[in-house]
Protein backbone atom coordinates (compact mmCIF):
# COMPACT_ATOMS: atom_id res chain seq x y z
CA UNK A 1 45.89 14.44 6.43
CA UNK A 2 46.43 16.74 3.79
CA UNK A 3 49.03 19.56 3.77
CA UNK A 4 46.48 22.63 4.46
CA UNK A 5 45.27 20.79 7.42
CA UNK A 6 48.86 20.61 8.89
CA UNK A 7 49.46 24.40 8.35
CA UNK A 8 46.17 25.12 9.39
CA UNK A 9 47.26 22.78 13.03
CA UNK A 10 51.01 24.71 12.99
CA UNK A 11 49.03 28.32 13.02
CA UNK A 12 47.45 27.16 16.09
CA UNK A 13 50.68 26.91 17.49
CA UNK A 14 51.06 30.61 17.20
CA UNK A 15 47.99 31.56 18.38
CA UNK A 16 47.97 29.27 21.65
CA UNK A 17 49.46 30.13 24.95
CA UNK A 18 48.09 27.88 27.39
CA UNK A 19 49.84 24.95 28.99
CA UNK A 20 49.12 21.72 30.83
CA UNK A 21 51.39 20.77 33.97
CA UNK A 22 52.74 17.53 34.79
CA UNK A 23 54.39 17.24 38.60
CA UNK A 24 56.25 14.20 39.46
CA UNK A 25 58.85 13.26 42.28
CA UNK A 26 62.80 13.47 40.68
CA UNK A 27 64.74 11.49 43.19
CA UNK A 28 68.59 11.15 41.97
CA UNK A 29 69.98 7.74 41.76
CA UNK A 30 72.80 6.73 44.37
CA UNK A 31 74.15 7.97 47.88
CA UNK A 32 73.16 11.73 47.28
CA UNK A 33 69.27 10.52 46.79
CA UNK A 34 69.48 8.58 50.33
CA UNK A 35 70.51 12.18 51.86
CA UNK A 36 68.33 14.38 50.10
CA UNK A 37 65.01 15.21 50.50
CA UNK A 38 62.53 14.45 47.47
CA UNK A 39 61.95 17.28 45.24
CA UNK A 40 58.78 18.28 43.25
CA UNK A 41 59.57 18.80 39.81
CA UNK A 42 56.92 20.31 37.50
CA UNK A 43 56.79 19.94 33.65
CA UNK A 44 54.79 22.31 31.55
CA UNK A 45 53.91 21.44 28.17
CA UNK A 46 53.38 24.12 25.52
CA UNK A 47 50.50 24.70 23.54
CA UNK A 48 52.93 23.49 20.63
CA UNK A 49 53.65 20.14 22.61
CA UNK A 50 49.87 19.98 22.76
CA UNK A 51 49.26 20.28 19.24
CA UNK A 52 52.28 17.76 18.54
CA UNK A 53 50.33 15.03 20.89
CA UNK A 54 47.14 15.26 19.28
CA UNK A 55 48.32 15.58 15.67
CA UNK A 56 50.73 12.43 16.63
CA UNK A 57 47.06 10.68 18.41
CA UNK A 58 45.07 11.20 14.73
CA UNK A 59 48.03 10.32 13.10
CA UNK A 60 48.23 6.88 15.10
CA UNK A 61 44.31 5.87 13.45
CA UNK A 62 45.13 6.52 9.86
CA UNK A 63 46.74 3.30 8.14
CA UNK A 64 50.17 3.67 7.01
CA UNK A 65 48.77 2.15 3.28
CA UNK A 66 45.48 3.05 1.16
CA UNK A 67 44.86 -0.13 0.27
CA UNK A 68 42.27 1.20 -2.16
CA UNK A 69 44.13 3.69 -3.31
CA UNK A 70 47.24 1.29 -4.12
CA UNK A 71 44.64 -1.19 -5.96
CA UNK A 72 43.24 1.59 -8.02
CA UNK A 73 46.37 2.99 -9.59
CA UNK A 74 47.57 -0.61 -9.96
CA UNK A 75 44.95 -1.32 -11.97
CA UNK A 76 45.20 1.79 -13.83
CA UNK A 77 48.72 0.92 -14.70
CA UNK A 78 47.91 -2.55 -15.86
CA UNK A 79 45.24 -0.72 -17.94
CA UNK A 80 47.45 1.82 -19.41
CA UNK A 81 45.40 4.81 -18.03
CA UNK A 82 47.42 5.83 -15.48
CA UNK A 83 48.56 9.59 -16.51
CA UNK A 84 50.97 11.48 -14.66
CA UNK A 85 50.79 15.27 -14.65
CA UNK A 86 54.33 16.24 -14.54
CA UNK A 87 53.21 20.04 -13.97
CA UNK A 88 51.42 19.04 -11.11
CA UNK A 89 54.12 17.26 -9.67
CA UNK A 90 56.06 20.36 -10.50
CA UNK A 91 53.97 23.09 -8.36
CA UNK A 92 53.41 20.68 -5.89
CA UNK A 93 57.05 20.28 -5.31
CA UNK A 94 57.53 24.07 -5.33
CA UNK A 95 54.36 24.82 -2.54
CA UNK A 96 56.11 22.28 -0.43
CA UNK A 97 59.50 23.90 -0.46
CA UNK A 98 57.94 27.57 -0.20
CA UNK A 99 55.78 26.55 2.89
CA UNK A 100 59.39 25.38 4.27
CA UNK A 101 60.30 29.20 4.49
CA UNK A 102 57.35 30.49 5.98
């Protein structure tokens, strides 16, 4: 997933108010449980939460290695082509660390 996408899924955040409930029954462990009555607890996740689950649920399907990608610039090493464009590298660097203040 490329970094636009991911700011692109964190404005969402902003714009999102809805949330999805969870209930459950919280019984406390020990003595005080046995005298109480159960309690209804209800969790509601925020449209940020949300966001988090699904980004973490594509996340989960894309392999940890580009196999291809890995073979390529092997071979490009092994080939002397491989180039690297230190300027790139560079504003790359500096877009990342600017989109950290936003």
């Amino acid at each position: 997933m490329d970094q636009g996408a991911l700011g692109k899924l964190g404005n969402k955040v902003d714009e999102t108010t809805t949330g999805r409930k969870v209930s459950g029954d919280n019984r406390a462990a020990g003595a005080a449980a046995k005298s109480q009555a159960p309690t209804n607890d209800t969790v509601e996740l925020t449209s940020g939460a949300q966001l988090l689950e699904r980004l973490e649920k594509s996340l989960a399907s894309v392999p940890d290695i580009d196999s291809a990608r890995v073979a390529e610039v092997k071979a490009a090493i092994e080939n002397g082509e491989y180039q690297i464009d230190a300027d790139a590298i560079a504003a790359a660097m500096i877009r990342l660390e600017r989109s950290f203040g936003e």
